[in-house]
PDB file of N, CA and C in Angstrom:
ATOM      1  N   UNK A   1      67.480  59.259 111.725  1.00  0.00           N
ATOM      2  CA  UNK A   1      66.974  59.484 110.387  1.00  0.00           C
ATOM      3  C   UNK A   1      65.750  58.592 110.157  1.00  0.00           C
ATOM      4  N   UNK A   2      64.991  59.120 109.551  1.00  0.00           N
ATOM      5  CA  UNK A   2      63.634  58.229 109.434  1.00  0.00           C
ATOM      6  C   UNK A   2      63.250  57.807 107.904  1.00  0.00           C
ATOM      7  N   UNK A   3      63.401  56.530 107.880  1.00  0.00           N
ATOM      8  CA  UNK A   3      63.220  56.274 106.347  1.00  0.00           C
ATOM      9  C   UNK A   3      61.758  56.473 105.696  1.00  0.00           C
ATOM     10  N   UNK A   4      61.707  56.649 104.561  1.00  0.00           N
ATOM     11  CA  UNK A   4      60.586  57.262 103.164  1.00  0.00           C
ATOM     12  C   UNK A   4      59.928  55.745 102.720  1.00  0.00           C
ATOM     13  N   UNK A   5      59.463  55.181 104.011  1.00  0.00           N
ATOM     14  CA  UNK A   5      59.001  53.508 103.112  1.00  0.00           C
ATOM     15  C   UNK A   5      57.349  53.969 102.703  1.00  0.00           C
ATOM     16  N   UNK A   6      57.422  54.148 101.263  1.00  0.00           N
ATOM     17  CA  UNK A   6      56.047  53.740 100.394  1.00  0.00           C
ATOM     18  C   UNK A   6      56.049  52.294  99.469  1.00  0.00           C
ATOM     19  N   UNK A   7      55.611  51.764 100.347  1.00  0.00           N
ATOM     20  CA  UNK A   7      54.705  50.315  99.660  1.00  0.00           C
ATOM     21  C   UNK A   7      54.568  50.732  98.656  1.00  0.00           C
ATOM     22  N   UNK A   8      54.603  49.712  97.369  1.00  0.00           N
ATOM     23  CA  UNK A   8      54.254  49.420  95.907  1.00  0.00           C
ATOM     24  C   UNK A   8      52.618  49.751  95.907  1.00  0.00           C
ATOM     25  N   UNK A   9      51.547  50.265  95.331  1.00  0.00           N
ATOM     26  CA  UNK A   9      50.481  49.956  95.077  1.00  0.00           C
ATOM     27  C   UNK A   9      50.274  48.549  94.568  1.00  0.00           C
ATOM     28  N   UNK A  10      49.492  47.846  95.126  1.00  0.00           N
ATOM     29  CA  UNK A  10      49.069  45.845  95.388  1.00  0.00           C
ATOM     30  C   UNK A  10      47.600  45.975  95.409  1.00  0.00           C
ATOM     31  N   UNK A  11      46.735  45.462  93.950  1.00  0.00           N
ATOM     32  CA  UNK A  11      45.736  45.682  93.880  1.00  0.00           C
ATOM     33  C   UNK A  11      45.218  43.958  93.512  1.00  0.00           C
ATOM     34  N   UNK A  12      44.466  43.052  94.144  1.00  0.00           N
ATOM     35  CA  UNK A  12      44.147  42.143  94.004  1.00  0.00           C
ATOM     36  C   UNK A  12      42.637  41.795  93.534  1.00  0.00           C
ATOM     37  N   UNK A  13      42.586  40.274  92.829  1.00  0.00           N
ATOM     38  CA  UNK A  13      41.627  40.168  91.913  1.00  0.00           C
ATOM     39  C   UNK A  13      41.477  39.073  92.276  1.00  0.00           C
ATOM     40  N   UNK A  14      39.969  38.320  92.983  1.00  0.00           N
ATOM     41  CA  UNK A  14      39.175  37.184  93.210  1.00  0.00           C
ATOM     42  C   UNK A  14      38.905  36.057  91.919  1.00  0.00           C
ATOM     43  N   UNK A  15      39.630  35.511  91.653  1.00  0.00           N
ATOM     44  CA  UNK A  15      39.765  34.729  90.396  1.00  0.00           C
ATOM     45  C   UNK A  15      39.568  33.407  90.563  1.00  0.00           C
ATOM     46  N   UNK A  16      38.161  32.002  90.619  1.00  0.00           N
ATOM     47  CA  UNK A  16      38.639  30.984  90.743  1.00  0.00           C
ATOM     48  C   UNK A  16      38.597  30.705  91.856  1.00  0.00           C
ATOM     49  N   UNK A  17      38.531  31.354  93.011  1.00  0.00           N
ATOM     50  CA  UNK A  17      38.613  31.187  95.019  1.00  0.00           C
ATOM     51  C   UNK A  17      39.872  31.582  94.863  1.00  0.00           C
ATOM     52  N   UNK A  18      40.461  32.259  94.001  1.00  0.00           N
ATOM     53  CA  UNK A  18      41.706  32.626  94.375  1.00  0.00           C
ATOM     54  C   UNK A  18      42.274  34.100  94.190  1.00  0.00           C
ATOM     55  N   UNK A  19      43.113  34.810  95.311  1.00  0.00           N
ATOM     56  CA  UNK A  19      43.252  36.340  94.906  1.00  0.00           C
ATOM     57  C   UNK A  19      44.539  35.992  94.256  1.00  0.00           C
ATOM     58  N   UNK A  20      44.439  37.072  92.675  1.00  0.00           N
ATOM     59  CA  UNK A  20      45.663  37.248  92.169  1.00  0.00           C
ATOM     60  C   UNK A  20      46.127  38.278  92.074  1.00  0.00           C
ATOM     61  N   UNK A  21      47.172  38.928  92.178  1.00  0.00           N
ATOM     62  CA  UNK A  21      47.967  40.414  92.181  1.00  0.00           C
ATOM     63  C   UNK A  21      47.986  40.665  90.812  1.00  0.00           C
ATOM     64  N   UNK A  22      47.261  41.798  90.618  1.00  0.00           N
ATOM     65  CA  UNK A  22      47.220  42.198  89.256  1.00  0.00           C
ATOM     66  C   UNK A  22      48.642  43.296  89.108  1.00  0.00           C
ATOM     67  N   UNK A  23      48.879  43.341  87.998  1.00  0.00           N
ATOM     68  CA  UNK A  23      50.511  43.794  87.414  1.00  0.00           C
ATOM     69  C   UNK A  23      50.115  45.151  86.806  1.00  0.00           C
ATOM     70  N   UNK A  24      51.088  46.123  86.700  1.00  0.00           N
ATOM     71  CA  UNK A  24      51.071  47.413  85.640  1.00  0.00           C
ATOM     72  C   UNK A  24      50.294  48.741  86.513  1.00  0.00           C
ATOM     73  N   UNK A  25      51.081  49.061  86.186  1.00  0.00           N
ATOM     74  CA  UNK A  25      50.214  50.878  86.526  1.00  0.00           C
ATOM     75  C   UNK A  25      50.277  52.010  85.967  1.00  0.00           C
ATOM     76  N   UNK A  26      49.430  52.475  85.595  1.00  0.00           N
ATOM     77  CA  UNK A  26      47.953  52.001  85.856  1.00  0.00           C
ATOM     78  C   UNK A  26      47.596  50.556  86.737  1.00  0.00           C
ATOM     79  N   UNK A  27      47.150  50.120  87.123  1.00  0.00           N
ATOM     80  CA  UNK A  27      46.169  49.255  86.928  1.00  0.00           C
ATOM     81  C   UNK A  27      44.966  49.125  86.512  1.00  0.00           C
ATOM     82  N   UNK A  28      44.508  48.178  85.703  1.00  0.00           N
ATOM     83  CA  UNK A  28      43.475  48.273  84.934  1.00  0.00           C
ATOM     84  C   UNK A  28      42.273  47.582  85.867  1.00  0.00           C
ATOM     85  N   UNK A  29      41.025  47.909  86.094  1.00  0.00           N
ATOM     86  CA  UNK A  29      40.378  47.154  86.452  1.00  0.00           C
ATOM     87  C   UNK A  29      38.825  47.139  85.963  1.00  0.00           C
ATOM     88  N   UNK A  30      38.740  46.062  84.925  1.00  0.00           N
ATOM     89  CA  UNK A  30      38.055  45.750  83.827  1.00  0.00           C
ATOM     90  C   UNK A  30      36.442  45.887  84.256  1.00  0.00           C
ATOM     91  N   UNK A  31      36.204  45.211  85.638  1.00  0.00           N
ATOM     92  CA  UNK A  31      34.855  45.455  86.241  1.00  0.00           C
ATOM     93  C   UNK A  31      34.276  46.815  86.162  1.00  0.00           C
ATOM     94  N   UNK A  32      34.855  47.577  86.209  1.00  0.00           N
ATOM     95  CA  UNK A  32      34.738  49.025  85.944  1.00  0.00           C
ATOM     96  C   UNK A  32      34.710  49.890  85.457  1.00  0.00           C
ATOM     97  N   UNK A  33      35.319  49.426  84.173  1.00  0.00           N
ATOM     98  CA  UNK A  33      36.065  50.259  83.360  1.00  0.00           C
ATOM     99  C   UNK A  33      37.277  51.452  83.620  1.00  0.00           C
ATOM    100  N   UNK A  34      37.485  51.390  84.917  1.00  0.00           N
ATOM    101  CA  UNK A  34      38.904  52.128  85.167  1.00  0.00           C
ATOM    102  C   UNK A  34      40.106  51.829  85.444  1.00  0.00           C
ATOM    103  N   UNK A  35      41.101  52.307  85.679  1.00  0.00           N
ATOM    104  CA  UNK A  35      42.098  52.033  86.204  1.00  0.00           C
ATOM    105  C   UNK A  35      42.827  52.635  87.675  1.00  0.00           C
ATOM    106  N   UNK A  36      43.512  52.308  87.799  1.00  0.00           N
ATOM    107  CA  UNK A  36      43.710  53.192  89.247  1.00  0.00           C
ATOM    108  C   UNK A  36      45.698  52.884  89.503  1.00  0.00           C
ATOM    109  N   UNK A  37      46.209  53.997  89.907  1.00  0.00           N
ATOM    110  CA  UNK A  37      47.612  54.579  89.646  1.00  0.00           C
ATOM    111  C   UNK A  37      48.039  55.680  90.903  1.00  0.00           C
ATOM    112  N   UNK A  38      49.523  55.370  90.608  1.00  0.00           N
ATOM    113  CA  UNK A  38      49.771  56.443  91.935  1.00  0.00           C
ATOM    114  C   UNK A  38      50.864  57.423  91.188  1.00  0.00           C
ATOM    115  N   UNK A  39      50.445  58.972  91.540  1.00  0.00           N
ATOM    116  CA  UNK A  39      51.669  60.064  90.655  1.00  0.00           C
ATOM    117  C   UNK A  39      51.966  60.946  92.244  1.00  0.00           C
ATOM    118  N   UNK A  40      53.343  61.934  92.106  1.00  0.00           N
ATOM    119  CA  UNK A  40      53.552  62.815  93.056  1.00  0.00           C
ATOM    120  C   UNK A  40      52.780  63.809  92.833  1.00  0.00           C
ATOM    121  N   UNK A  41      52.084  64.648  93.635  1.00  0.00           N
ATOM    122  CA  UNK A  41      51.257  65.546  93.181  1.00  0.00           C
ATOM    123  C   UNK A  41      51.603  66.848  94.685  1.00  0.00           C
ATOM    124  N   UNK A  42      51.259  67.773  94.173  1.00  0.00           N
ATOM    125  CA  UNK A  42      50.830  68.930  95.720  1.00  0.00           C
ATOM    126  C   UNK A  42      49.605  69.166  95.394  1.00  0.00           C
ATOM    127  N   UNK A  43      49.475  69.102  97.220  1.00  0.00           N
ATOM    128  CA  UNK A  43      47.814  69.702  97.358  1.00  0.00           C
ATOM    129  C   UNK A  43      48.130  70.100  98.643  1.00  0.00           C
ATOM    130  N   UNK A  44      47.713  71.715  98.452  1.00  0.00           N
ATOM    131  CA  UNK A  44      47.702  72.968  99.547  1.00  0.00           C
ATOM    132  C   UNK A  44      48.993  72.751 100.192  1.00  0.00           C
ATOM    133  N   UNK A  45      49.889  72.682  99.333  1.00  0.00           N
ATOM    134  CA  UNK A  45      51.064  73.114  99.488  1.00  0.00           C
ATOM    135  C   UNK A  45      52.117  72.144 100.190  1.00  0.00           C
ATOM    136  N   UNK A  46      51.317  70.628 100.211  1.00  0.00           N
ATOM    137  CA  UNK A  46      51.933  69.565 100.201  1.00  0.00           C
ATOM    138  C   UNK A  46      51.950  68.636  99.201  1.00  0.00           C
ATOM    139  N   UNK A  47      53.637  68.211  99.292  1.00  0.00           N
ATOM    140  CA  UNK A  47      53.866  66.902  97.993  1.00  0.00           C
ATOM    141  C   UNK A  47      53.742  65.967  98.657  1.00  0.00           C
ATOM    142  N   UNK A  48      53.212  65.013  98.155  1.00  0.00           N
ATOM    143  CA  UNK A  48      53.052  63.378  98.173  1.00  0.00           C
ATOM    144  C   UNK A  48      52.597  62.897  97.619  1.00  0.00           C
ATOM    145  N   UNK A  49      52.710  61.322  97.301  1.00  0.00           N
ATOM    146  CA  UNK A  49      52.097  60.705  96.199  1.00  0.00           C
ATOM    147  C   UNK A  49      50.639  60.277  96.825  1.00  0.00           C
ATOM    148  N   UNK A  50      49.567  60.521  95.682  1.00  0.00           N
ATOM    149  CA  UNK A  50      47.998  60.468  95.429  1.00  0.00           C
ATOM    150  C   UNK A  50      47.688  59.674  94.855  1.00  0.00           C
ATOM    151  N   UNK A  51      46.676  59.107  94.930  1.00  0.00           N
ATOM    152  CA  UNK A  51      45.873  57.853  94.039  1.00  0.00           C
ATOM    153  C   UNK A  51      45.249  58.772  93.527  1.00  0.00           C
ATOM    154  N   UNK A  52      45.291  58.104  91.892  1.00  0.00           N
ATOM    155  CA  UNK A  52      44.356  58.639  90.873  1.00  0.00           C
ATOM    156  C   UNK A  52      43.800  57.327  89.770  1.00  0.00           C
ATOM    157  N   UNK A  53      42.445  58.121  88.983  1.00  0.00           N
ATOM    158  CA  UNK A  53      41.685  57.407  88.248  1.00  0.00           C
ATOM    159  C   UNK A  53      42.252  57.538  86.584  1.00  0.00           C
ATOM    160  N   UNK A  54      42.388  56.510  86.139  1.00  0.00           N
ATOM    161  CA  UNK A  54      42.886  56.466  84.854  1.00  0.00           C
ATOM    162  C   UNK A  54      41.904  55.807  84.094  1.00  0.00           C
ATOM    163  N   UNK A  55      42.313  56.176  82.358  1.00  0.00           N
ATOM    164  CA  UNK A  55      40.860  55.813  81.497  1.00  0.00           C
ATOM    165  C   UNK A  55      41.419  54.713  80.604  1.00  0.00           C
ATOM    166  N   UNK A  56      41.230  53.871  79.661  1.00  0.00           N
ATOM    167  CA  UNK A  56      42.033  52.567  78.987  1.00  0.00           C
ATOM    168  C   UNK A  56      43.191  52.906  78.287  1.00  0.00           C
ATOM    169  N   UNK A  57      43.025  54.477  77.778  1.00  0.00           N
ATOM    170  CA  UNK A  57      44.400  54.743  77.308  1.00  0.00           C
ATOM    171  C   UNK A  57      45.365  54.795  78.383  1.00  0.00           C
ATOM    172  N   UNK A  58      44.938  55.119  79.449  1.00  0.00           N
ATOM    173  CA  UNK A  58      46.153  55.737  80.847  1.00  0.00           C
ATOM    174  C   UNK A  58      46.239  56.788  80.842  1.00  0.00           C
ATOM    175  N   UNK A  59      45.387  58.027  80.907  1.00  0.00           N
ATOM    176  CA  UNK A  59      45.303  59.059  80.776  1.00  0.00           C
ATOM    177  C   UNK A  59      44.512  59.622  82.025  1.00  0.00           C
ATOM    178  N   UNK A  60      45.275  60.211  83.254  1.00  0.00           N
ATOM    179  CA  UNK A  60      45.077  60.486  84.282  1.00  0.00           C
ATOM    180  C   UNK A  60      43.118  61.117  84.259  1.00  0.00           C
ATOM    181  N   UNK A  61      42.270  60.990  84.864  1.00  0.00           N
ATOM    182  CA  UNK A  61      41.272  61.882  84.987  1.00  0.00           C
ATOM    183  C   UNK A  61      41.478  62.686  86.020  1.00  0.00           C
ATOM    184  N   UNK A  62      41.428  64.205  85.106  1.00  0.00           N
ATOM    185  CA  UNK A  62      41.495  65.304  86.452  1.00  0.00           C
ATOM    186  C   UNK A  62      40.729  65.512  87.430  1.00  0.00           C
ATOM    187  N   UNK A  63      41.405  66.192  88.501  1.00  0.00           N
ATOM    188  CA  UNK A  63      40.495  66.388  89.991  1.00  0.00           C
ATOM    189  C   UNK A  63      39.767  67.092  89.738  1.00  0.00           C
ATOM    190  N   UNK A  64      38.555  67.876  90.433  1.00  0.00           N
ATOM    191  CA  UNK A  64      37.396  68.717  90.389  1.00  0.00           C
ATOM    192  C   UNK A  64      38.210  69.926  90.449  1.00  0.00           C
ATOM    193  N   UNK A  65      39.524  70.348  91.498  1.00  0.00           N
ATOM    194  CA  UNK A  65      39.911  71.584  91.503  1.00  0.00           C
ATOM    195  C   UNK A  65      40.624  71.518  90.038  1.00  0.00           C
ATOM    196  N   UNK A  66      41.472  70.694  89.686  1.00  0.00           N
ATOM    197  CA  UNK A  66      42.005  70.852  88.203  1.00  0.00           C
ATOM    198  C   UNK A  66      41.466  71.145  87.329  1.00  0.00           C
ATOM    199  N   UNK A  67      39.736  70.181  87.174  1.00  0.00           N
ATOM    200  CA  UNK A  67      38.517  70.476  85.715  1.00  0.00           C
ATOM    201  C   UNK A  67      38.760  72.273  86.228  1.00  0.00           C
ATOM    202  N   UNK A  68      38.371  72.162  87.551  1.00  0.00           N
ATOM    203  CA  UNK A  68      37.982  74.258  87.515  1.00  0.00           C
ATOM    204  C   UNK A  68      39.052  75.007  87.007  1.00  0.00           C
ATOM    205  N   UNK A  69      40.513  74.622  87.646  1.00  0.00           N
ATOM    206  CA  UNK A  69      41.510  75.429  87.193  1.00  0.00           C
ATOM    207  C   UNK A  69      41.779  75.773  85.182  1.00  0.00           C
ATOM    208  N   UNK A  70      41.916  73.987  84.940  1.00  0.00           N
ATOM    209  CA  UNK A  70      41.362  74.575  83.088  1.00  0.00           C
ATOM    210  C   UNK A  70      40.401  74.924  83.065  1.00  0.00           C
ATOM    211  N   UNK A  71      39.098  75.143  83.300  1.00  0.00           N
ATOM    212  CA  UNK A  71      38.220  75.648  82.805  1.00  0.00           C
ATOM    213  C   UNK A  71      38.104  77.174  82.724  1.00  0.00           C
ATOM    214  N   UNK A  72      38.889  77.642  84.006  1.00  0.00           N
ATOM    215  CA  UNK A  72      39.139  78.803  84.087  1.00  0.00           C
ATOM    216  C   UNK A  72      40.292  79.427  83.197  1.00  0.00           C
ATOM    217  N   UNK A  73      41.615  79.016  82.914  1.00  0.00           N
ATOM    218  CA  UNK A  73      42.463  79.298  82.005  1.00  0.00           C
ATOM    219  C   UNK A  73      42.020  79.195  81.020  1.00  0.00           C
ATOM    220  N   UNK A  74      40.970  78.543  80.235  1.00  0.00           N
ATOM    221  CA  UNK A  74      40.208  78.016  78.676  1.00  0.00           C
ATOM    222  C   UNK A  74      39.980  79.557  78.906  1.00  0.00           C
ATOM    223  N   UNK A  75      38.600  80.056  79.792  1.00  0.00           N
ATOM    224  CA  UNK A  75      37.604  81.246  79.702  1.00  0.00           C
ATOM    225  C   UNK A  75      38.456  82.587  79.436  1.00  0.00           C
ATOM    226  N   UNK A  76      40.149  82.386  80.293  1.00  0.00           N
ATOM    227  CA  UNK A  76      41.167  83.780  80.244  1.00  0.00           C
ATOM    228  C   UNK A  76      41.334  83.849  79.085  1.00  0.00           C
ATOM    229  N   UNK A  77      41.700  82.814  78.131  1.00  0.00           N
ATOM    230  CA  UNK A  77      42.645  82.886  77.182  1.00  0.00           C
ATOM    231  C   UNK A  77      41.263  83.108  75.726  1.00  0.00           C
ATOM    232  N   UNK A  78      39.960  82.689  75.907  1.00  0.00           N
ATOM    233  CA  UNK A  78      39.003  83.191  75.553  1.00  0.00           C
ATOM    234  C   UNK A  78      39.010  84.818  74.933  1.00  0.00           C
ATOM    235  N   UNK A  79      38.989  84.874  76.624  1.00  0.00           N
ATOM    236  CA  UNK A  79      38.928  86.567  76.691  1.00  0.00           C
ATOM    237  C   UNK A  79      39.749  87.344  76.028  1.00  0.00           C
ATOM    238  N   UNK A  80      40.822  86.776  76.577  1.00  0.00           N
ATOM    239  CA  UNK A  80      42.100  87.865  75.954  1.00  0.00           C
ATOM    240  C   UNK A  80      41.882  87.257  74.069  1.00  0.00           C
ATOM    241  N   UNK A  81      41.329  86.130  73.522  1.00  0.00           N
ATOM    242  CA  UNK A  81      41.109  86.919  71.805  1.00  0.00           C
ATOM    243  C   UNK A  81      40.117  87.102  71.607  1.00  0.00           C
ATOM    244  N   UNK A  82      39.143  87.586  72.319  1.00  0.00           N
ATOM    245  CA  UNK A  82      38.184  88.219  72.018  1.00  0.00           C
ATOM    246  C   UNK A  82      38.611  89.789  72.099  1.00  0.00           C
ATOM    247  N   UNK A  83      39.478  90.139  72.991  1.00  0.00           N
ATOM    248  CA  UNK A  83      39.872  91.318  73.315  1.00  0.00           C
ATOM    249  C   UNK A  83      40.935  92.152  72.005  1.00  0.00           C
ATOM    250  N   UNK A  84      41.908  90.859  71.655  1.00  0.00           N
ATOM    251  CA  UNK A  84      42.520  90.895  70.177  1.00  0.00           C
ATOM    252  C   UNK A  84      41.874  91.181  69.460  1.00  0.00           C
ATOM    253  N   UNK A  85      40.051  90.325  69.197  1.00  0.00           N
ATOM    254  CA  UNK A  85      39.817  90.819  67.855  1.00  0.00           C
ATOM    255  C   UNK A  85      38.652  92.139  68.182  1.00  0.00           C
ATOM    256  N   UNK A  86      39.168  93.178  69.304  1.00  0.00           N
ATOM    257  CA  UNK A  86      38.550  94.282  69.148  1.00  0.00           C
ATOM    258  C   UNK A  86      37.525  94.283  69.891  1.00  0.00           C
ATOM    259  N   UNK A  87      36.973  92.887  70.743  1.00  0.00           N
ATOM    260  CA  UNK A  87      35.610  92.716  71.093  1.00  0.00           C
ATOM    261  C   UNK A  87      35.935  92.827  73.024  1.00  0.00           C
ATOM    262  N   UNK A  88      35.049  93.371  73.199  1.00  0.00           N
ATOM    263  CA  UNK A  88      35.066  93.747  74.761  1.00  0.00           C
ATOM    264  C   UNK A  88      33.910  92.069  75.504  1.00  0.00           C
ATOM    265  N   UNK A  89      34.471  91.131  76.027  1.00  0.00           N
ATOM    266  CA  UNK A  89      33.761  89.818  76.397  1.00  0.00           C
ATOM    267  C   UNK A  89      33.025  90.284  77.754  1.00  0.00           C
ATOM    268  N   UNK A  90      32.672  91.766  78.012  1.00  0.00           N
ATOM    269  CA  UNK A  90      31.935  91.532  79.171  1.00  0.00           C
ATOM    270  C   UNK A  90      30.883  92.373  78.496  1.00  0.00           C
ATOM    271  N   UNK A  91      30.781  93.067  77.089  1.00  0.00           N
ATOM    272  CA  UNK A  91      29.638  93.990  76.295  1.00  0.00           C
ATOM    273  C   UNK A  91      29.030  92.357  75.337  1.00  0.00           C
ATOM    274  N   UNK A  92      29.292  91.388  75.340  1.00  0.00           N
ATOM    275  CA  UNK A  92      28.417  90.436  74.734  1.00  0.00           C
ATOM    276  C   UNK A  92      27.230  89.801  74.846  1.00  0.00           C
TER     277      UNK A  92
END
Protein backbone atom coordinates (compact mmCIF):
# COMPACT_ATOMS: atom_id res chain seq x y z
CA UNK A 1 0.00 0.00 0.00
CA UNK A 2 1.46 3.31 -0.74
CA UNK A 3 0.80 6.15 1.50
CA UNK A 4 -0.93 9.85 0.32
CA UNK A 5 2.04 11.98 2.12
CA UNK A 6 1.22 15.79 1.14
CA UNK A 7 3.43 18.12 3.08
CA UNK A 8 1.67 21.15 4.76
CA UNK A 9 2.24 24.21 2.42
CA UNK A 10 5.61 26.08 4.46
CA UNK A 11 6.00 29.47 3.12
CA UNK A 12 8.95 31.43 4.70
CA UNK A 13 9.79 35.10 5.36
CA UNK A 14 13.50 36.76 5.62
CA UNK A 15 12.96 38.84 8.73
CA UNK A 16 16.01 40.39 10.66
CA UNK A 17 18.74 37.53 9.01
CA UNK A 18 16.20 35.40 10.03
CA UNK A 19 13.59 32.99 8.07
CA UNK A 20 10.25 32.86 9.79
CA UNK A 21 7.35 30.40 8.86
CA UNK A 22 4.56 32.38 8.13
CA UNK A 23 1.04 30.86 9.57
CA UNK A 24 -2.67 30.69 7.89
CA UNK A 25 -3.95 29.80 4.56
CA UNK A 26 -4.23 31.54 2.63
CA UNK A 27 -1.08 32.81 3.19
CA UNK A 28 -0.74 36.28 2.99
CA UNK A 29 2.19 37.75 1.44
CA UNK A 30 2.23 41.49 1.99
CA UNK A 31 5.27 42.23 -0.54
CA UNK A 32 2.84 41.57 -3.09
CA UNK A 33 -0.18 42.02 -2.30
CA UNK A 34 -1.26 38.34 -2.60
CA UNK A 35 -1.75 35.43 -0.99
CA UNK A 36 -1.08 31.98 -1.93
CA UNK A 37 -3.21 28.61 -0.76
CA UNK A 38 -3.71 25.09 -1.62
CA UNK A 39 -7.60 23.64 -2.68
CA UNK A 40 -8.48 20.01 -4.39
CA UNK A 41 -9.24 20.83 -7.78
CA UNK A 42 -9.53 18.57 -11.37
CA UNK A 43 -7.76 19.41 -14.29
CA UNK A 44 -8.34 17.19 -17.48
CA UNK A 45 -9.77 14.83 -15.57
CA UNK A 46 -7.38 14.67 -12.72
CA UNK A 47 -7.90 15.46 -8.88
CA UNK A 48 -5.23 16.84 -6.87
CA UNK A 49 -4.47 19.52 -4.81
CA UNK A 50 -3.25 22.98 -6.81
CA UNK A 51 -1.69 26.08 -5.69
CA UNK A 52 -3.71 29.03 -6.06
CA UNK A 53 -3.64 32.96 -5.85
CA UNK A 54 -5.78 34.60 -3.27
CA UNK A 55 -6.81 38.41 -2.84
CA UNK A 56 -6.88 40.09 1.08
CA UNK A 57 -10.30 38.96 1.49
CA UNK A 58 -9.25 35.13 0.58
CA UNK A 59 -11.08 34.91 -2.31
CA UNK A 60 -9.56 32.38 -4.69
CA UNK A 61 -8.51 34.23 -8.21
CA UNK A 62 -9.79 32.21 -11.07
CA UNK A 63 -7.73 30.30 -13.68
CA UNK A 64 -7.75 31.61 -17.35
CA UNK A 65 -9.80 28.35 -18.32
CA UNK A 66 -12.35 29.24 -15.40
CA UNK A 67 -12.42 33.44 -16.34
CA UNK A 68 -13.41 31.64 -20.02
CA UNK A 69 -15.74 29.06 -18.67
CA UNK A 70 -17.88 32.09 -16.71
CA UNK A 71 -17.53 34.21 -19.26
CA UNK A 72 -19.04 31.89 -21.45
CA UNK A 73 -22.03 30.79 -19.11
CA UNK A 74 -22.56 34.91 -18.37
CA UNK A 75 -22.93 35.23 -22.61
CA UNK A 76 -25.56 31.69 -22.52
CA UNK A 77 -27.60 32.91 -19.93
CA UNK A 78 -27.47 36.47 -21.76
CA UNK A 79 -28.83 34.88 -24.65
CA UNK A 80 -31.38 32.79 -23.45
CA UNK A 81 -33.16 36.48 -21.91
CA UNK A 82 -32.71 38.06 -24.67
CA UNK A 83 -34.47 35.20 -26.36
CA UNK A 84 -37.32 35.51 -23.39
CA UNK A 85 -37.78 38.97 -24.14
CA UNK A 86 -38.62 38.10 -27.86
CA UNK A 87 -35.19 39.30 -29.14
CA UNK A 88 -33.19 37.00 -31.48
CA UNK A 89 -29.09 37.87 -29.97
CA UNK A 90 -27.62 36.88 -33.26
CA UNK A 91 -30.22 39.75 -35.42
CA UNK A 92 -28.52 42.57 -33.02
Amino acid sequence: MLLNYNPRLEVYQLSNGQYELLSGEPIWLAEINLGIGREISVYQGVEREWLYWYDQQGKRYLTPQEEAKKAQEKAKRLEERLRSLGLDPNEL
